[in-house]
Protein backbone atom coordinates (compact mmCIF):
# COMPACT_ATOMS: atom_id res chain seq x y z
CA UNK A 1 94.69 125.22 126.43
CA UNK A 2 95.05 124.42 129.77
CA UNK A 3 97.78 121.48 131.46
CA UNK A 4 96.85 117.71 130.97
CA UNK A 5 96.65 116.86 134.17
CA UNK A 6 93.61 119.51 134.73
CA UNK A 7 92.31 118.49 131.14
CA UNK A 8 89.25 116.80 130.77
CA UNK A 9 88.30 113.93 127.83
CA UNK A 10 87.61 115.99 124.87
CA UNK A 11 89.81 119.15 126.06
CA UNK A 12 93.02 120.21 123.47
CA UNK A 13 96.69 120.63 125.51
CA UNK A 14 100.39 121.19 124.03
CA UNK A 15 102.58 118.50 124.96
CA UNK A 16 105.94 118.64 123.41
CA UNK A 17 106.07 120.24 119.95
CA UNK A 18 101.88 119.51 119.24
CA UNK A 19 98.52 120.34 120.26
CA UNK A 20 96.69 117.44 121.52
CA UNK A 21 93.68 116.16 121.88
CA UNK A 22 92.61 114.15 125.22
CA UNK A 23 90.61 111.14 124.39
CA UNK A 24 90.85 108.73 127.77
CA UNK A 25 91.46 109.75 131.12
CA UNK A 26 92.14 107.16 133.94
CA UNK A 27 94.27 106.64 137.14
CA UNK A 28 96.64 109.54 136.74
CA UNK A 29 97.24 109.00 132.76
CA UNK A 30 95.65 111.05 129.94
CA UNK A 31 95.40 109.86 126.68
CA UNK A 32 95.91 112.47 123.76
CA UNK A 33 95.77 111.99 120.23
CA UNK A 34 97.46 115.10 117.95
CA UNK A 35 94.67 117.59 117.41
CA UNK A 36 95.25 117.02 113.81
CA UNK A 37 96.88 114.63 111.33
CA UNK A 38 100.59 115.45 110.70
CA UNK A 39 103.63 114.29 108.46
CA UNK A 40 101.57 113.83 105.27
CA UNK A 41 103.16 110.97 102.96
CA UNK A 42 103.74 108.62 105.70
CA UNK A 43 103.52 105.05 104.53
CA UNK A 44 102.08 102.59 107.18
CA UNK A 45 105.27 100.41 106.13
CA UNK A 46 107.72 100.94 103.31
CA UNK A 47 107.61 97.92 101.51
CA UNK A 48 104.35 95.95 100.21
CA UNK A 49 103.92 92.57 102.33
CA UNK A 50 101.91 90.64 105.04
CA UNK A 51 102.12 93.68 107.61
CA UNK A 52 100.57 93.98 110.83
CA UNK A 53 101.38 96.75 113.68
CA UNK A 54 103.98 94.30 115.21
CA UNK A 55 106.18 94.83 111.94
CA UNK A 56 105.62 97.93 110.60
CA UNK A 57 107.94 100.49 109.92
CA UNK A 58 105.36 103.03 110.75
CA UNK A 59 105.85 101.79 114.48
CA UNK A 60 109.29 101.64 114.45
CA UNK A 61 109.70 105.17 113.27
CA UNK A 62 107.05 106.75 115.81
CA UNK A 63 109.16 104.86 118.99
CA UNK A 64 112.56 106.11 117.39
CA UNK A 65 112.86 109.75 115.25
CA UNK A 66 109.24 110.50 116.10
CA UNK A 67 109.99 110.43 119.81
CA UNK A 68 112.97 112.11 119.84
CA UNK A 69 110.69 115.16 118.84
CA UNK A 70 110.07 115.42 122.77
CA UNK A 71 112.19 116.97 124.96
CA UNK A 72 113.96 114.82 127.33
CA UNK A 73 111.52 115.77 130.31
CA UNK A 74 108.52 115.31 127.68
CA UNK A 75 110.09 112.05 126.89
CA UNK A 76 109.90 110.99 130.38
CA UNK A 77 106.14 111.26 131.06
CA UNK A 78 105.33 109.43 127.95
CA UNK A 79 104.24 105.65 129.21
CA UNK A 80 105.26 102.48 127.61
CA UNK A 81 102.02 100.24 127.69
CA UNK A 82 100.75 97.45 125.86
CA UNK A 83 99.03 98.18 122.47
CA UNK A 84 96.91 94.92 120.96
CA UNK A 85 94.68 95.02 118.23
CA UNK A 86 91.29 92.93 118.12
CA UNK A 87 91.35 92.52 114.55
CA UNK A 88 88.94 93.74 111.68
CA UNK A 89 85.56 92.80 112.72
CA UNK A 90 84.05 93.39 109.05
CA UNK A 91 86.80 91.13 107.85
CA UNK A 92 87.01 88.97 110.31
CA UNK A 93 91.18 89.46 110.43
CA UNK A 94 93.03 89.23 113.31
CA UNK A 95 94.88 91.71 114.45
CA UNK A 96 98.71 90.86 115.12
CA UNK A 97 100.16 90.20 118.27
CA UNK A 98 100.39 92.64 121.05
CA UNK A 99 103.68 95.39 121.25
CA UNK A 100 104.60 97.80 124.25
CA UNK A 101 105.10 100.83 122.63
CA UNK A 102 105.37 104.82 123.63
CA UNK A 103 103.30 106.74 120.44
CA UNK A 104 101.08 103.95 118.65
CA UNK A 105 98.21 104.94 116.54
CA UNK A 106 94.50 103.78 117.37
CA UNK A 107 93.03 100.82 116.57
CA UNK A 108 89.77 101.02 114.68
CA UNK A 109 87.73 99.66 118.20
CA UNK A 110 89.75 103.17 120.08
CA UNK A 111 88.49 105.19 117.34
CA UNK A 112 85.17 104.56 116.92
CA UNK A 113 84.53 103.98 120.43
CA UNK A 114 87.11 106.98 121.84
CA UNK A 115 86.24 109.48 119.32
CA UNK A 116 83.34 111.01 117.57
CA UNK A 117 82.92 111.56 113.47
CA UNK A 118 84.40 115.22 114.05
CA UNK A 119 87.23 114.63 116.21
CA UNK A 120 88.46 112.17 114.07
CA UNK A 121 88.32 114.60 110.89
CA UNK A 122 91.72 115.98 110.25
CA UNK A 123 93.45 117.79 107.36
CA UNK A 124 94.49 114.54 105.35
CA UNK A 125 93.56 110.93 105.40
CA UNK A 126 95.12 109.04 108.14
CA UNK A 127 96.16 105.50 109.23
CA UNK A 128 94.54 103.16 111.63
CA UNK A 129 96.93 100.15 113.21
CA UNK A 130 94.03 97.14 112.45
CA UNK A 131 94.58 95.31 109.25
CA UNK A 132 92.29 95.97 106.48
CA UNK A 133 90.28 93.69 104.11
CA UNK A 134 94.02 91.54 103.63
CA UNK A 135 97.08 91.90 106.05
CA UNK A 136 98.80 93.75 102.58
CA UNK A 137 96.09 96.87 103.93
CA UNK A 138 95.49 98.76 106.50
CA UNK A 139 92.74 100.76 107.96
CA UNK A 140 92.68 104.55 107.45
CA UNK A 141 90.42 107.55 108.89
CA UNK A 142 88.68 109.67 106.42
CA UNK A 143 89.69 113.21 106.53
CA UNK A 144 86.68 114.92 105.81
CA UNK A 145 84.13 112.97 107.31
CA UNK A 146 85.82 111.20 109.96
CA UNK A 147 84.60 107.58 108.93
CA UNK A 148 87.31 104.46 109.72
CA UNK A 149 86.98 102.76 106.08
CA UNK A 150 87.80 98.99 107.74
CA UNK A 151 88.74 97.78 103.99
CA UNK A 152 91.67 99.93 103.90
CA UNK A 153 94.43 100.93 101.74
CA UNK A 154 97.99 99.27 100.64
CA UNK A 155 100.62 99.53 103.59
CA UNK A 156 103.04 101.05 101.50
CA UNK A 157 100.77 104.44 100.12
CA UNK A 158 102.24 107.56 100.61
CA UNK A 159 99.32 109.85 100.69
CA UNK A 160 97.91 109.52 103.87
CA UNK A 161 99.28 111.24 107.36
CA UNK A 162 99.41 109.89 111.17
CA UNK A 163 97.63 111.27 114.32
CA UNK A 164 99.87 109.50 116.65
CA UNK A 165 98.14 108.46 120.07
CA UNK A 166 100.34 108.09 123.48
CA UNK A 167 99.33 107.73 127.05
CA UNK A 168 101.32 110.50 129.34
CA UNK A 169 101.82 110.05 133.33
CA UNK A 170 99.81 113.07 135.17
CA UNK A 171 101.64 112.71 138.18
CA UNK A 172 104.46 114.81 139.81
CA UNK A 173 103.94 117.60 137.08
């Protein structure tokens, strides 16, 4: 595993306490997915509701105790961008309004279009930010084929895990 900034798309790095994945490279940013799914029996939001990324608990957990998983330094070269979502395209559902968030996970479009079938299989299910077939669901990656199933499950399951994405500054490493 060699340092981000020398990594190319596809290539696995540590950052902070997890082995990454780098899945877009541009300017002098990487971004890295985690190599694998972690924290099995997250729940996309805790309560079942209308739920889109905007008001999830899922987000407000990765920007808060998930972060605080980095070392200061770590912290630091994480980038704060803009994360939107283009909706469900099978379902026609749109997809919330945009956030500026540190650690977001992928929107189906990122996944299928970032990713192939076998980087996105993991060791458990995991969840997708775009809505699924009702705003009560969201979208989830299979684990053992990869596939983004765009109907999705109830926000507030338990049994699935996160990959969490983030976009890192290469610069003055």
């Amino acid at each position: 595993m060699g340092a981000i900034e020398a990594a190319a798309v596809g290539d696995i790095v540590s950052f902070g306490p997890y082995e990454w994945l780098v899945i877009a490279k541009e300017d002098s940013r990487a971004m890295l997915i985690t190599r694998d799914s972690i924290d099995q029996g997250t729940k996309y939001n805790e309560t079942m509701g209308r739920t889109y990324w905007e008001n999830c608990t899922l987000r407000t957990w990765l920007n808060s105790e998930f972060l605080e998983r980095f070392a200061e330094a770590d912290r630091n070269r994480i980038l704060q961008v803009e994360v939107g979502d283009s909706g469900n395209p099978k379902f026609e559902l749109d997809g919330g309004n945009a956030t500026h968030d540190k650690v977001f996970c992928l929107s189906a479009k990122e996944a299928k279009a970032l990713m192939d079938d076998d980087q996105r299989k993991a060791s458990a299910n995991w969840w997708i930010r775009t809505p699924g077939y009702v705003s009560m669901h969201a979208v989830c990656v299979f684990s053992d084929s990869g596939g983004v199933y765009l109907d999705g499950y109830s926000v507030n399951t338990g049994n699935f895990a996160i990959r969490p994405a983030l976009w890192v500054s290469c610069e003055g490493v």
